[in-house]
PDB file of N, CA and C in Angstrom:
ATOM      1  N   UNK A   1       0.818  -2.659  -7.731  1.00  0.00           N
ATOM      2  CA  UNK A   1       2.230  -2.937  -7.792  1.00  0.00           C
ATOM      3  C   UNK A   1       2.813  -3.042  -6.378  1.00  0.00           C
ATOM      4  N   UNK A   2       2.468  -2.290  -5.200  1.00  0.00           N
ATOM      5  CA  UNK A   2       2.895  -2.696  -3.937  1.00  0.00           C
ATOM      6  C   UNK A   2       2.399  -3.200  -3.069  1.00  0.00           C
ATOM      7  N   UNK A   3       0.849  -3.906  -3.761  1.00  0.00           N
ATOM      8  CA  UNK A   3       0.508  -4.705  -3.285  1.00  0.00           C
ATOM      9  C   UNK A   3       1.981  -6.131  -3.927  1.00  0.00           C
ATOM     10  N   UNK A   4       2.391  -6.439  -5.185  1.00  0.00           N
ATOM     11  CA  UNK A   4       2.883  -7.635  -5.736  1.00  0.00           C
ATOM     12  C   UNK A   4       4.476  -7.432  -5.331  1.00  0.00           C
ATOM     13  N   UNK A   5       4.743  -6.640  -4.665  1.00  0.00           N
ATOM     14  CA  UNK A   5       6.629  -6.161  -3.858  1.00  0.00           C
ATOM     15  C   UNK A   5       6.560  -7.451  -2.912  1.00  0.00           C
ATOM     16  N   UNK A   6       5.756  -6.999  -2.024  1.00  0.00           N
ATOM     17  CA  UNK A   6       5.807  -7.924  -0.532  1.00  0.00           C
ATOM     18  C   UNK A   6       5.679  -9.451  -0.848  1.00  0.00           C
ATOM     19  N   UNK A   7       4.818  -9.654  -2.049  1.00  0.00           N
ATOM     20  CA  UNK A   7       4.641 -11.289  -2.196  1.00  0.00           C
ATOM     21  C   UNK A   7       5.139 -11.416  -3.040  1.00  0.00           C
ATOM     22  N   UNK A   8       6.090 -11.110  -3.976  1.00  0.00           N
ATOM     23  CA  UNK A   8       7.372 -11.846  -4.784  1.00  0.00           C
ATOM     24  C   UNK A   8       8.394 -11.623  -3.884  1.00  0.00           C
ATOM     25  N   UNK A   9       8.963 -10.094  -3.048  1.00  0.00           N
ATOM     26  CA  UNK A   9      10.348 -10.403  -2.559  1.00  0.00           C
ATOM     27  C   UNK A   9      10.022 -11.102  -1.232  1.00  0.00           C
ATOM     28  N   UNK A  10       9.261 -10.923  -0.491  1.00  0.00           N
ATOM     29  CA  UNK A  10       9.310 -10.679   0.949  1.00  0.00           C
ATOM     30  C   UNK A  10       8.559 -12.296   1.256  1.00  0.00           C
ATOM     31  N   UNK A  11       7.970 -13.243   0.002  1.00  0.00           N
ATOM     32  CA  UNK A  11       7.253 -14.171   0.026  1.00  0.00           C
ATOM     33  C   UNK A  11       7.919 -15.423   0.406  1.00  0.00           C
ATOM     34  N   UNK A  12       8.968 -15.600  -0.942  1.00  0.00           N
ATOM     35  CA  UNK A  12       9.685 -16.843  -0.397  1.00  0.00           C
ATOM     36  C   UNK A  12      10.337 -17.065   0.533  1.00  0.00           C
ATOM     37  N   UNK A  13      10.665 -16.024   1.410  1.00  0.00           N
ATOM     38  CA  UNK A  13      11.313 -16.130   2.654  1.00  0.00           C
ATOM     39  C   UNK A  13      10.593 -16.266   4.289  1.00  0.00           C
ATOM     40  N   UNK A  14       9.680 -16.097   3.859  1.00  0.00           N
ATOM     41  CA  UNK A  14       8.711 -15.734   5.002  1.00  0.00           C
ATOM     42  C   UNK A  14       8.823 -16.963   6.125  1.00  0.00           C
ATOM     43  N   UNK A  15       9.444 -18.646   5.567  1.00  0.00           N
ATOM     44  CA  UNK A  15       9.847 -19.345   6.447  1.00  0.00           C
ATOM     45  C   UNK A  15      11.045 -19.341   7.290  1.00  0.00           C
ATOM     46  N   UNK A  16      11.882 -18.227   6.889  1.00  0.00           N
ATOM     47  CA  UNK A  16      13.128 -18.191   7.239  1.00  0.00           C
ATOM     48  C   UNK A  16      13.858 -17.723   8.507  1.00  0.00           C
ATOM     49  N   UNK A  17      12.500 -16.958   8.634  1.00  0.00           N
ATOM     50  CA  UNK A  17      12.476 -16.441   9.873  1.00  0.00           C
ATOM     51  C   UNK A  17      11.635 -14.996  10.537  1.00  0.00           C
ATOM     52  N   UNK A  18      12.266 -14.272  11.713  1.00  0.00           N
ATOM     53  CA  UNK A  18      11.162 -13.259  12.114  1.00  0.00           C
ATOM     54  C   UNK A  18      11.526 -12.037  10.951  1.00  0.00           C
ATOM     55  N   UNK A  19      12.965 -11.825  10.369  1.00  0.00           N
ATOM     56  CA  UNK A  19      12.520 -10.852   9.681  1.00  0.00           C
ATOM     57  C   UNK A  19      12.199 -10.380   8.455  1.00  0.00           C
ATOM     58  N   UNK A  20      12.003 -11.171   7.544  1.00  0.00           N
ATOM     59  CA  UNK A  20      11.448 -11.572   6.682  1.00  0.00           C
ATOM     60  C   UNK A  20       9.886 -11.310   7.137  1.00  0.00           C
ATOM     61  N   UNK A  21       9.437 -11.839   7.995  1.00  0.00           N
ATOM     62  CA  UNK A  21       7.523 -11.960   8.160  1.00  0.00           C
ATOM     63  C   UNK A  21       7.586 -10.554   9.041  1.00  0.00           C
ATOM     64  N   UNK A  22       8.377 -10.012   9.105  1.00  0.00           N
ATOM     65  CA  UNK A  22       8.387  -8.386   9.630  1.00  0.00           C
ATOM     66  C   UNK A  22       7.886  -7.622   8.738  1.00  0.00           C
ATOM     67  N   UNK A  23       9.304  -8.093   7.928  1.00  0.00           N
ATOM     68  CA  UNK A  23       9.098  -7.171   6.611  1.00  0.00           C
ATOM     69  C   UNK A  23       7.953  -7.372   5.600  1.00  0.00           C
ATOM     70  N   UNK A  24       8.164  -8.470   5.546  1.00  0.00           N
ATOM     71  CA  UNK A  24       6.387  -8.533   4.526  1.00  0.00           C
ATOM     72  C   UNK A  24       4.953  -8.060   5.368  1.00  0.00           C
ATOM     73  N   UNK A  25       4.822  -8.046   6.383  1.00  0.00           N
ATOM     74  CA  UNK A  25       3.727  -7.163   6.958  1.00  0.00           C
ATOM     75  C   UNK A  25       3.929  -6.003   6.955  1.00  0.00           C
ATOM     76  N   UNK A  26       5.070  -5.244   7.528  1.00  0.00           N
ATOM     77  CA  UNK A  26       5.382  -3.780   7.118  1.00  0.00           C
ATOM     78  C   UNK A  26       4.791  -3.417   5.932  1.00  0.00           C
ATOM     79  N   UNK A  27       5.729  -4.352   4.878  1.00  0.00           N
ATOM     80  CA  UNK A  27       4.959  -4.402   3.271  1.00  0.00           C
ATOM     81  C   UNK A  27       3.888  -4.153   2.932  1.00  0.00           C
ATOM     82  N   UNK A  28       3.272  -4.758   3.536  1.00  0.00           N
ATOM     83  CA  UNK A  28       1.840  -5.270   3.370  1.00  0.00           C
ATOM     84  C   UNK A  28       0.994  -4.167   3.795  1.00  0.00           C
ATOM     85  N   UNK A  29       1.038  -3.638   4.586  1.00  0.00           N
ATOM     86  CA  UNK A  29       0.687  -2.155   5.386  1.00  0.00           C
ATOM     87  C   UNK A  29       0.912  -0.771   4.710  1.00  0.00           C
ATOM     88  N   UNK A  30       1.795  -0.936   4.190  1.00  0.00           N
ATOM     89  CA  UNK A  30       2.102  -0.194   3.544  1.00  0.00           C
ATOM     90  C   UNK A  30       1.427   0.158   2.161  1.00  0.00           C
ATOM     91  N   UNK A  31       1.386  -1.177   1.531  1.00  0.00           N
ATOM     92  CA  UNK A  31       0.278  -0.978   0.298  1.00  0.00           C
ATOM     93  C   UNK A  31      -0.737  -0.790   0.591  1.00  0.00           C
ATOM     94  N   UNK A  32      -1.610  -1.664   1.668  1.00  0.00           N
ATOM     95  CA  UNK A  32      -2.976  -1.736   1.746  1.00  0.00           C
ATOM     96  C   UNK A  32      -3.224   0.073   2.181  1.00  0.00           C
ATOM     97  N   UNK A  33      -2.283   0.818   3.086  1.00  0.00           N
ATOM     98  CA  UNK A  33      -2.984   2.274   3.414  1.00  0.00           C
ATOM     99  C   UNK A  33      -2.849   3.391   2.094  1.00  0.00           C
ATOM    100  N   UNK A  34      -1.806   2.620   1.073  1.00  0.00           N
ATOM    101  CA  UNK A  34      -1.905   3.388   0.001  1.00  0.00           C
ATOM    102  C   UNK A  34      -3.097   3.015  -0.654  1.00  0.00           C
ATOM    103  N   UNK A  35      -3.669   1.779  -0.868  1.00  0.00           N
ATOM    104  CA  UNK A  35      -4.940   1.558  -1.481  1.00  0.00           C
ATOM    105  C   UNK A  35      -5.769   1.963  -0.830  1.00  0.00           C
ATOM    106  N   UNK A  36      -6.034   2.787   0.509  1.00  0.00           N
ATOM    107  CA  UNK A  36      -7.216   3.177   1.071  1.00  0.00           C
ATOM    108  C   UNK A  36      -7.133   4.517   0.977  1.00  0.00           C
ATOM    109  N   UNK A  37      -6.061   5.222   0.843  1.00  0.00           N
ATOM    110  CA  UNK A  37      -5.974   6.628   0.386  1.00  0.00           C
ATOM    111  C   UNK A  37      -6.595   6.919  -1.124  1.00  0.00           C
ATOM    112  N   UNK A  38      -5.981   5.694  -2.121  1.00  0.00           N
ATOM    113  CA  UNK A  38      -6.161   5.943  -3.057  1.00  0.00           C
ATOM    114  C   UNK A  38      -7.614   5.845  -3.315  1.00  0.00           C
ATOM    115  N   UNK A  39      -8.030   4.945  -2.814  1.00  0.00           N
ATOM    116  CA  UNK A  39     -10.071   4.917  -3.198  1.00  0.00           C
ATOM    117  C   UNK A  39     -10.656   5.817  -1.991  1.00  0.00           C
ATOM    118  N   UNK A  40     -10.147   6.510  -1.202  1.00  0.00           N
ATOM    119  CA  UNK A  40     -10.719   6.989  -0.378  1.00  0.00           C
ATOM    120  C   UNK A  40     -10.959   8.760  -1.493  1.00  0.00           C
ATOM    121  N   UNK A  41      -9.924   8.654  -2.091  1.00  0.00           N
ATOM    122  CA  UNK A  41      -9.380  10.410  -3.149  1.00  0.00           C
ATOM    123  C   UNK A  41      -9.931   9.926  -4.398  1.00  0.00           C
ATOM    124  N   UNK A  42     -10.747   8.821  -4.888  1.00  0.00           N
ATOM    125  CA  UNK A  42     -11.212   8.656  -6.204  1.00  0.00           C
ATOM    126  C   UNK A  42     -12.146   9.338  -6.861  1.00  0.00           C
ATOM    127  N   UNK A  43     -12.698  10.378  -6.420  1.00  0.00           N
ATOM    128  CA  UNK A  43     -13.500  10.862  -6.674  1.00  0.00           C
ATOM    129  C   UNK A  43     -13.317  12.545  -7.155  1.00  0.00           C
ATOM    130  N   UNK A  44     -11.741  12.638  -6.041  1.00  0.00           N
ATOM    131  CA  UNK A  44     -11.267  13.685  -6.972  1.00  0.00           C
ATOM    132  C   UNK A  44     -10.648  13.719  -8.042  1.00  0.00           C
ATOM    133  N   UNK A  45     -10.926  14.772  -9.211  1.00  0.00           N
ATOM    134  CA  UNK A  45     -10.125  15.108 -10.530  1.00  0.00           C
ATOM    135  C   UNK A  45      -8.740  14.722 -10.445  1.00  0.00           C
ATOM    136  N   UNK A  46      -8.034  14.201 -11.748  1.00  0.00           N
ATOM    137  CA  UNK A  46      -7.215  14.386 -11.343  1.00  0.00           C
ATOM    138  C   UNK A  46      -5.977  15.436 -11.447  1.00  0.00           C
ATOM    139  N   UNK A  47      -5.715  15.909 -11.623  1.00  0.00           N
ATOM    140  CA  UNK A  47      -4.821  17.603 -11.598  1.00  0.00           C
ATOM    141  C   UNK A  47      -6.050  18.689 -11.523  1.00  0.00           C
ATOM    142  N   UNK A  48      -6.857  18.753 -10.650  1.00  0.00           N
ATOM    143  CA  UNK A  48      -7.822  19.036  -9.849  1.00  0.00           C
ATOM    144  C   UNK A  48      -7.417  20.512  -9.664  1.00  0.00           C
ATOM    145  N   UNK A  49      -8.103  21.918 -10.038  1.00  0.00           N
ATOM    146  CA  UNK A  49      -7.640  23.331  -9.842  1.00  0.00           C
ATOM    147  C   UNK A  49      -8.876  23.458  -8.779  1.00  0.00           C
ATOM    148  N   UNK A  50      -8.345  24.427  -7.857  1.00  0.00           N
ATOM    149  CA  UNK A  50      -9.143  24.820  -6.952  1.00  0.00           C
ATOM    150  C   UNK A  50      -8.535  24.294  -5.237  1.00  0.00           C
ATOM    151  N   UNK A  51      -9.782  24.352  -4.979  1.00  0.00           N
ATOM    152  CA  UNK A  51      -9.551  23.243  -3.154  1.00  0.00           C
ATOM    153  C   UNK A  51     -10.670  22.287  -3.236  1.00  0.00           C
ATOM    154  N   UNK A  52      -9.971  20.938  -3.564  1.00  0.00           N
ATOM    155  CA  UNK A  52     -10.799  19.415  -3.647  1.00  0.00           C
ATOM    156  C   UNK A  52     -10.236  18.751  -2.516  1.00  0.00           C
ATOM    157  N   UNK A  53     -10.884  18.579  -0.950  1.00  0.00           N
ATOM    158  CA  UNK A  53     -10.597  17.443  -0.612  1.00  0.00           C
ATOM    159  C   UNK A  53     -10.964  16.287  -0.595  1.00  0.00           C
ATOM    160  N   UNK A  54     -10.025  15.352  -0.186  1.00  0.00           N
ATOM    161  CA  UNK A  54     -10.599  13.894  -0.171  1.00  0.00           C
ATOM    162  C   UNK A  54     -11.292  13.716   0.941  1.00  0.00           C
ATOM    163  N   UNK A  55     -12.170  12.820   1.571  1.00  0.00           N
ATOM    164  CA  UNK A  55     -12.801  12.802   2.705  1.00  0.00           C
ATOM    165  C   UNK A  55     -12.653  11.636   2.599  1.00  0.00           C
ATOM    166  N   UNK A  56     -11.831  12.063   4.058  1.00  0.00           N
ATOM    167  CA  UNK A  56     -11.118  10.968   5.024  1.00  0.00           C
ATOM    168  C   UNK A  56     -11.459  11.053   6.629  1.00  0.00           C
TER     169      UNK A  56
END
């Protein structure tokens, strides 16, 4: 889902100028380090009792 934010809002504008293509890379950064957290922690349970870290 935040991968599909940046390329519906932040998409059609991206000719319009610098901040628009600011903001959709911000965007874009933003999802992609949540998707690397998220498969990076896939392996832990999820509502996980104890001490599970992710290894990062």
């Amino acid at each position: 889902m935040l991968g599909l934010i940046p390329i519906t809002f932040w998409g059609p504008d991206l000719y319009t100028g610098r901040t628009a293509s600011t903001a959709f890379i911000i965007s874009f950064l933003i999802a992609a380090g949540v998707w690397l957290v998220a498969d990076t922690c896939k392996e832990v349970p999820w509502m996980a009792t104890g001490r599970l870290v992710c290894k990062i």
